[in-house]
Protein backbone atom coordinates (compact mmCIF):
# COMPACT_ATOMS: atom_id res chain seq x y z
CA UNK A 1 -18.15 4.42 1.85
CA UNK A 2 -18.05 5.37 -1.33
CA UNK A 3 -16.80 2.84 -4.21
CA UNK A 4 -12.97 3.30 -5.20
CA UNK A 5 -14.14 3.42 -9.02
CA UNK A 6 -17.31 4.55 -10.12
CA UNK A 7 -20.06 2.22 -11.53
CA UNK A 8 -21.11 3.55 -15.37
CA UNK A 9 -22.89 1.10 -16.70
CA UNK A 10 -24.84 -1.71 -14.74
CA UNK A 11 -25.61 -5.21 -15.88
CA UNK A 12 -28.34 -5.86 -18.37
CA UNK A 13 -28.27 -2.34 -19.05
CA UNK A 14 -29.67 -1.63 -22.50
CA UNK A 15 -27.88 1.37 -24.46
CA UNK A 16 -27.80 2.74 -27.80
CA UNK A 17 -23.85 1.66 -27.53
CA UNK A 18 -24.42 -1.87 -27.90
CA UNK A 19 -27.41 -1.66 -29.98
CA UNK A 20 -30.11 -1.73 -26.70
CA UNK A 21 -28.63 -5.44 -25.99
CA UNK A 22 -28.63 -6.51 -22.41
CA UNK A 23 -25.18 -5.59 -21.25
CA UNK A 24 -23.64 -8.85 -19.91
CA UNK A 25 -21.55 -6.93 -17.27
CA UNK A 26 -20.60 -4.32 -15.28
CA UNK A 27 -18.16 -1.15 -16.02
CA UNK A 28 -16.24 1.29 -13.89
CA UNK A 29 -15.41 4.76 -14.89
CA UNK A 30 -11.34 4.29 -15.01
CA UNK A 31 -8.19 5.96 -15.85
CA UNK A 32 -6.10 4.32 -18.83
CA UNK A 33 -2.97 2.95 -17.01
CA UNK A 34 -5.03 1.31 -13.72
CA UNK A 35 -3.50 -1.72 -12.62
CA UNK A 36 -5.73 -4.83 -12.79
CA UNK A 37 -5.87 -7.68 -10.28
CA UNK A 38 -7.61 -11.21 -10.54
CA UNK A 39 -10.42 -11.46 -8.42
CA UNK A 40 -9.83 -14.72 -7.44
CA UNK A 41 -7.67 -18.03 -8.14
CA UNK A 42 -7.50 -19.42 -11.75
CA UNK A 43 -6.39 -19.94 -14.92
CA UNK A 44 -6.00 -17.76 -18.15
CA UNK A 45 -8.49 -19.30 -20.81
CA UNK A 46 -8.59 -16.83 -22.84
CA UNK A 47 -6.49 -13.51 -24.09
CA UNK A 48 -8.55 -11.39 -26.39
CA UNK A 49 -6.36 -9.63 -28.87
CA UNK A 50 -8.76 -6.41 -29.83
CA UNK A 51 -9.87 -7.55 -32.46
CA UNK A 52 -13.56 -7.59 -30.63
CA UNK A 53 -16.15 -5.21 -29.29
CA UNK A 54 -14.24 -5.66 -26.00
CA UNK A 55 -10.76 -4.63 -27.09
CA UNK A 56 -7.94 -6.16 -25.60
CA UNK A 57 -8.87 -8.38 -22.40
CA UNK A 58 -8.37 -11.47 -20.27
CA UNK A 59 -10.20 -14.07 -19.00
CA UNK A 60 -9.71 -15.76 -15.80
CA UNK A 61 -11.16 -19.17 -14.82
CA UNK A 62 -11.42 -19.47 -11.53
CA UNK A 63 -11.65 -22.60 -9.39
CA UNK A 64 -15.17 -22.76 -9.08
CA UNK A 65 -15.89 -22.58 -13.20
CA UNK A 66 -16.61 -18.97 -13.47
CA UNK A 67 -14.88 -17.40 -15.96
CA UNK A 68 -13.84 -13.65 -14.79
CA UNK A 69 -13.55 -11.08 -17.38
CA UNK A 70 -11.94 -7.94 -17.80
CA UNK A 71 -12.22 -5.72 -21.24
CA UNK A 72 -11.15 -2.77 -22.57
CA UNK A 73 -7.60 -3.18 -21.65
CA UNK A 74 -4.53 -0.95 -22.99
CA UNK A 75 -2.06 -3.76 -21.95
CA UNK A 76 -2.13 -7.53 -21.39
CA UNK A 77 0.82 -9.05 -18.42
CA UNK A 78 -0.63 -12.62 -18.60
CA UNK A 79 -0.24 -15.45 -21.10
CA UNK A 80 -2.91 -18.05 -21.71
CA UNK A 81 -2.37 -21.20 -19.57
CA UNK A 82 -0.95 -19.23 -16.81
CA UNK A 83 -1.86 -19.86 -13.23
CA UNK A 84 -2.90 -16.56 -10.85
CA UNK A 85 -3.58 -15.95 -7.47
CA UNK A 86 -6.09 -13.75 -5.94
CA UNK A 87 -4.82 -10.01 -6.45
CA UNK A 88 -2.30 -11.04 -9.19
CA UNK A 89 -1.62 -8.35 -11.53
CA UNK A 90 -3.30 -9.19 -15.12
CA UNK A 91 -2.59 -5.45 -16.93
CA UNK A 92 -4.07 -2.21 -17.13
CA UNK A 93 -6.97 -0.15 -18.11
CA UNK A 94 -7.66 1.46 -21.30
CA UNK A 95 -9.98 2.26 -24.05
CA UNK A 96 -9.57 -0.31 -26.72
CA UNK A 97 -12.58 -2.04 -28.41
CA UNK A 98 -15.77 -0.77 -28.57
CA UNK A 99 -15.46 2.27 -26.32
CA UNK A 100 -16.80 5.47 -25.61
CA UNK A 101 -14.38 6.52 -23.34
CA UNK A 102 -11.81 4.83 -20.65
CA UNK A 103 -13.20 1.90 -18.83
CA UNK A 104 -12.77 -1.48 -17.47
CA UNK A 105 -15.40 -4.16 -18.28
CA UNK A 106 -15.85 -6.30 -15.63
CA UNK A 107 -17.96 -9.16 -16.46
CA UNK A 108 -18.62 -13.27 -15.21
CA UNK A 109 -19.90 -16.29 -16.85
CA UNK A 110 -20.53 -19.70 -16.11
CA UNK A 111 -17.99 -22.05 -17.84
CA UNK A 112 -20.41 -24.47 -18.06
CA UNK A 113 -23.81 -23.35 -18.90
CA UNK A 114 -22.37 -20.20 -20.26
CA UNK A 115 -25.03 -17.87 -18.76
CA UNK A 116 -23.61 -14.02 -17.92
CA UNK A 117 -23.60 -14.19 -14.49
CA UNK A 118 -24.45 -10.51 -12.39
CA UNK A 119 -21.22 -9.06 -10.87
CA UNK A 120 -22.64 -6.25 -9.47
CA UNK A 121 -22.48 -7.78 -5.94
CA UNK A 122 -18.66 -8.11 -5.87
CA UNK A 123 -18.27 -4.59 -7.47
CA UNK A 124 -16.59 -3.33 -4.67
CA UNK A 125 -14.36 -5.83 -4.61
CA UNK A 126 -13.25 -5.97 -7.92
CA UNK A 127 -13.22 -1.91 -7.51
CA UNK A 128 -11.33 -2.43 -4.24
CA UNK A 129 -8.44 -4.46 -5.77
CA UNK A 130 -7.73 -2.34 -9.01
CA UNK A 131 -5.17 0.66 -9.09
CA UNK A 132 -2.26 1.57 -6.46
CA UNK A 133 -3.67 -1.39 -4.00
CA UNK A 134 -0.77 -4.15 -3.42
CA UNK A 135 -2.25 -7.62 -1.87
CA UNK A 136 0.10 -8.29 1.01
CA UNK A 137 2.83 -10.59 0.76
CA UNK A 138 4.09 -12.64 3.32
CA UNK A 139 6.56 -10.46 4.93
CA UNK A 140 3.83 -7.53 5.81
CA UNK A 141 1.25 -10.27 6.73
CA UNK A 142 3.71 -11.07 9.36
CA UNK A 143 4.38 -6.82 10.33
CA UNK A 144 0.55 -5.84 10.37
CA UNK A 145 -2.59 -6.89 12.28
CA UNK A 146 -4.90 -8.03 10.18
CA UNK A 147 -7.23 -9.47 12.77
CA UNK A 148 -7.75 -11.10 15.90
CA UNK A 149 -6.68 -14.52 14.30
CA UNK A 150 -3.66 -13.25 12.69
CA UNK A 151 -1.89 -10.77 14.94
CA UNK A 152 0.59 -8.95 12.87
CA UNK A 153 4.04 -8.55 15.27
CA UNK A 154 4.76 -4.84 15.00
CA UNK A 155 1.74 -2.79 13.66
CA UNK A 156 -2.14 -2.49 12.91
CA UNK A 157 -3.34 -2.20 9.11
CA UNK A 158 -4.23 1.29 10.00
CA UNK A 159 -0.38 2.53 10.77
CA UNK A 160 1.16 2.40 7.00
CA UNK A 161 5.04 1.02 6.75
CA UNK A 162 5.77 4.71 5.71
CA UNK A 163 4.09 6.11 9.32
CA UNK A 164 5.81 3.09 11.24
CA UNK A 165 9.24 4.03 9.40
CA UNK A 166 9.19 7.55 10.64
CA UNK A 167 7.82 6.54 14.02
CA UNK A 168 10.97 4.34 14.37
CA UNK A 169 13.63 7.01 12.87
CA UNK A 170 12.68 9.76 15.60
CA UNK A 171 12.51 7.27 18.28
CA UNK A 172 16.04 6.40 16.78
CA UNK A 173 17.08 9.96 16.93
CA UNK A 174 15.74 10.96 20.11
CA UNK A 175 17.73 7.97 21.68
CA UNK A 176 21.09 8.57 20.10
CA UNK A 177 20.56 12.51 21.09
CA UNK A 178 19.66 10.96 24.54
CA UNK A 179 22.63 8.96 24.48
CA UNK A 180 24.76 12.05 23.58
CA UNK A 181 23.11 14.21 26.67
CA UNK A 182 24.46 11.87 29.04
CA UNK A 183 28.13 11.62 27.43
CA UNK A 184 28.13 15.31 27.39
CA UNK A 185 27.08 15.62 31.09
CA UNK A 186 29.31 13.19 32.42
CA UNK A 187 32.13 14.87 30.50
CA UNK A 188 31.31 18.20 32.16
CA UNK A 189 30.88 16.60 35.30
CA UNK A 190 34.47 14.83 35.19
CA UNK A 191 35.97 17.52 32.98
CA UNK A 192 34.82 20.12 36.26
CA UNK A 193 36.14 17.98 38.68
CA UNK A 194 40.02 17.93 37.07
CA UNK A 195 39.64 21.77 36.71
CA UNK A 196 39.25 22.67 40.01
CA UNK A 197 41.73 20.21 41.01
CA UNK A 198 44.11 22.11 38.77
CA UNK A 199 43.25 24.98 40.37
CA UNK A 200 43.66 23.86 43.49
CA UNK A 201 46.70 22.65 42.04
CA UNK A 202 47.63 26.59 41.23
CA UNK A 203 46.23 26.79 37.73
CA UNK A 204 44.92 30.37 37.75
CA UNK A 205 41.86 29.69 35.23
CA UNK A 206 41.18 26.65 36.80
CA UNK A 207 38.16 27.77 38.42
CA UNK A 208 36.76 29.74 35.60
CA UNK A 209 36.51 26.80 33.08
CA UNK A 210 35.25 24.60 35.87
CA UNK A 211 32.16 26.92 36.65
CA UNK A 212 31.45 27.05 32.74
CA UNK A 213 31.51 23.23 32.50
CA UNK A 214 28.91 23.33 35.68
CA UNK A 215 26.61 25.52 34.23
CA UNK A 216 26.81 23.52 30.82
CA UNK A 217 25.94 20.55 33.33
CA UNK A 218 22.87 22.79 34.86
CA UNK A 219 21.81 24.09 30.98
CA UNK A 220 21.75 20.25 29.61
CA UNK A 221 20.07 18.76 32.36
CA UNK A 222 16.97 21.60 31.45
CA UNK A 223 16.85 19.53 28.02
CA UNK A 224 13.63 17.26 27.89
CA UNK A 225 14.92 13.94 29.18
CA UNK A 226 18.04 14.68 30.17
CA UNK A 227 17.51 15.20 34.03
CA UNK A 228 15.31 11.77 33.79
């Protein structure tokens, strides 16, 4: 499957851009205005202002020491100190810094050694969490499978909320025009029964409104579902 955002620039790349210095991350060819997620639980050590080569950024430490880093960014949602969660929104894409064009830098260190660490095996995930993608909340865990160990109660992932919605709304519809078969052919059942009466009774027409309220009877029962 292809990747979600296309790899431009691997790590320890050397280019002309950054004066043929190993390139301590990874970038992904992205559209300014791309929402940004944290790839994993942490804290914000660091908000760079643009003032550097990597423009406006954050920094996420994560539980395990690795500090997470995203550059380039056109806008900033986090303050330093802050606590995230994995898939927490930290901004968006842009093309501030030193930049050739719009990108996110995606890069990880080691806290404590401070070594550049090589993110390219968690591209996809960093890739897979950035633009339209929402991380479920607690509400649609509950609605969608999303495995054999957590069984969601109404749907699979595969079935959005917008295919389930419609699925529900005809079945909905289908029951209330059900619903209204049946009232209409027990009225025209009923409603044929006191018309011949009443002609029996001497009404002259009688007989004539009772055999159109038969065949309506005949005609609705044809409807799909309504002779069931």
């Amino acid at each position: 499957m292809a990747m979600k955002f296309r790899l431009t620039s691997k790590f320890g790349e050397l280019s002309p851009v950054r004066d043929f210095e190993p390139h301590h991350g990874i970038d992904f060819a992205m559209p300014e205005g791309t929402t940004l997620r944290s790839i994993g639980k942490g804290v914000i050590d660091r908000v760079y202002d643009g003032s550097d080569a990597i423009g406006r950024g954050v920094s996420v430490k994560l539980d395990d020491g690795t500090r997470a880093i995203y550059g380039h960014m056109s806008g900033v949602n986090v303050r330093l100190g802050q606590s995230v969660g994995q898939g927490e929104t930290l901004g968006i894409s842009g093309d501030t810094g030193l930049s050739t064009g719009p990108h996110l830098h995606f890069a990880l260190r080691d806290s404590s050694s401070g070594e550049w660490l090589d993110p390219t095996p968690i591209a996809d995930k960093v890739a897979g969490i950035s633009g339209q993608h929402v991380q479920p909340g607690i509400i649609t865990k509950l609605l969608n499978d999303t495995g054999d160990k957590h069984p969601g109660l109404l749907w699979s992932p595969t079935e959005s909320i917008r295919d389930k919605t419609a699925d529900i709304a005809t079945e909905v519809a289908l029951g209330i025009m059900d619903a209204l078969t049946d009232l209409l052919m027990a009225f025209t059942l009923v409603g044929s029964a006191i018309l011949i009466l009443l002609k029996v009774a001497g009404w002259r027409d009688g007989g004539r409104w009772a055999g159109v309220l038969i065949v309506t009877n005949i005609l609705l029962r044809l409807i799909p579902g309504g002779g069931r």
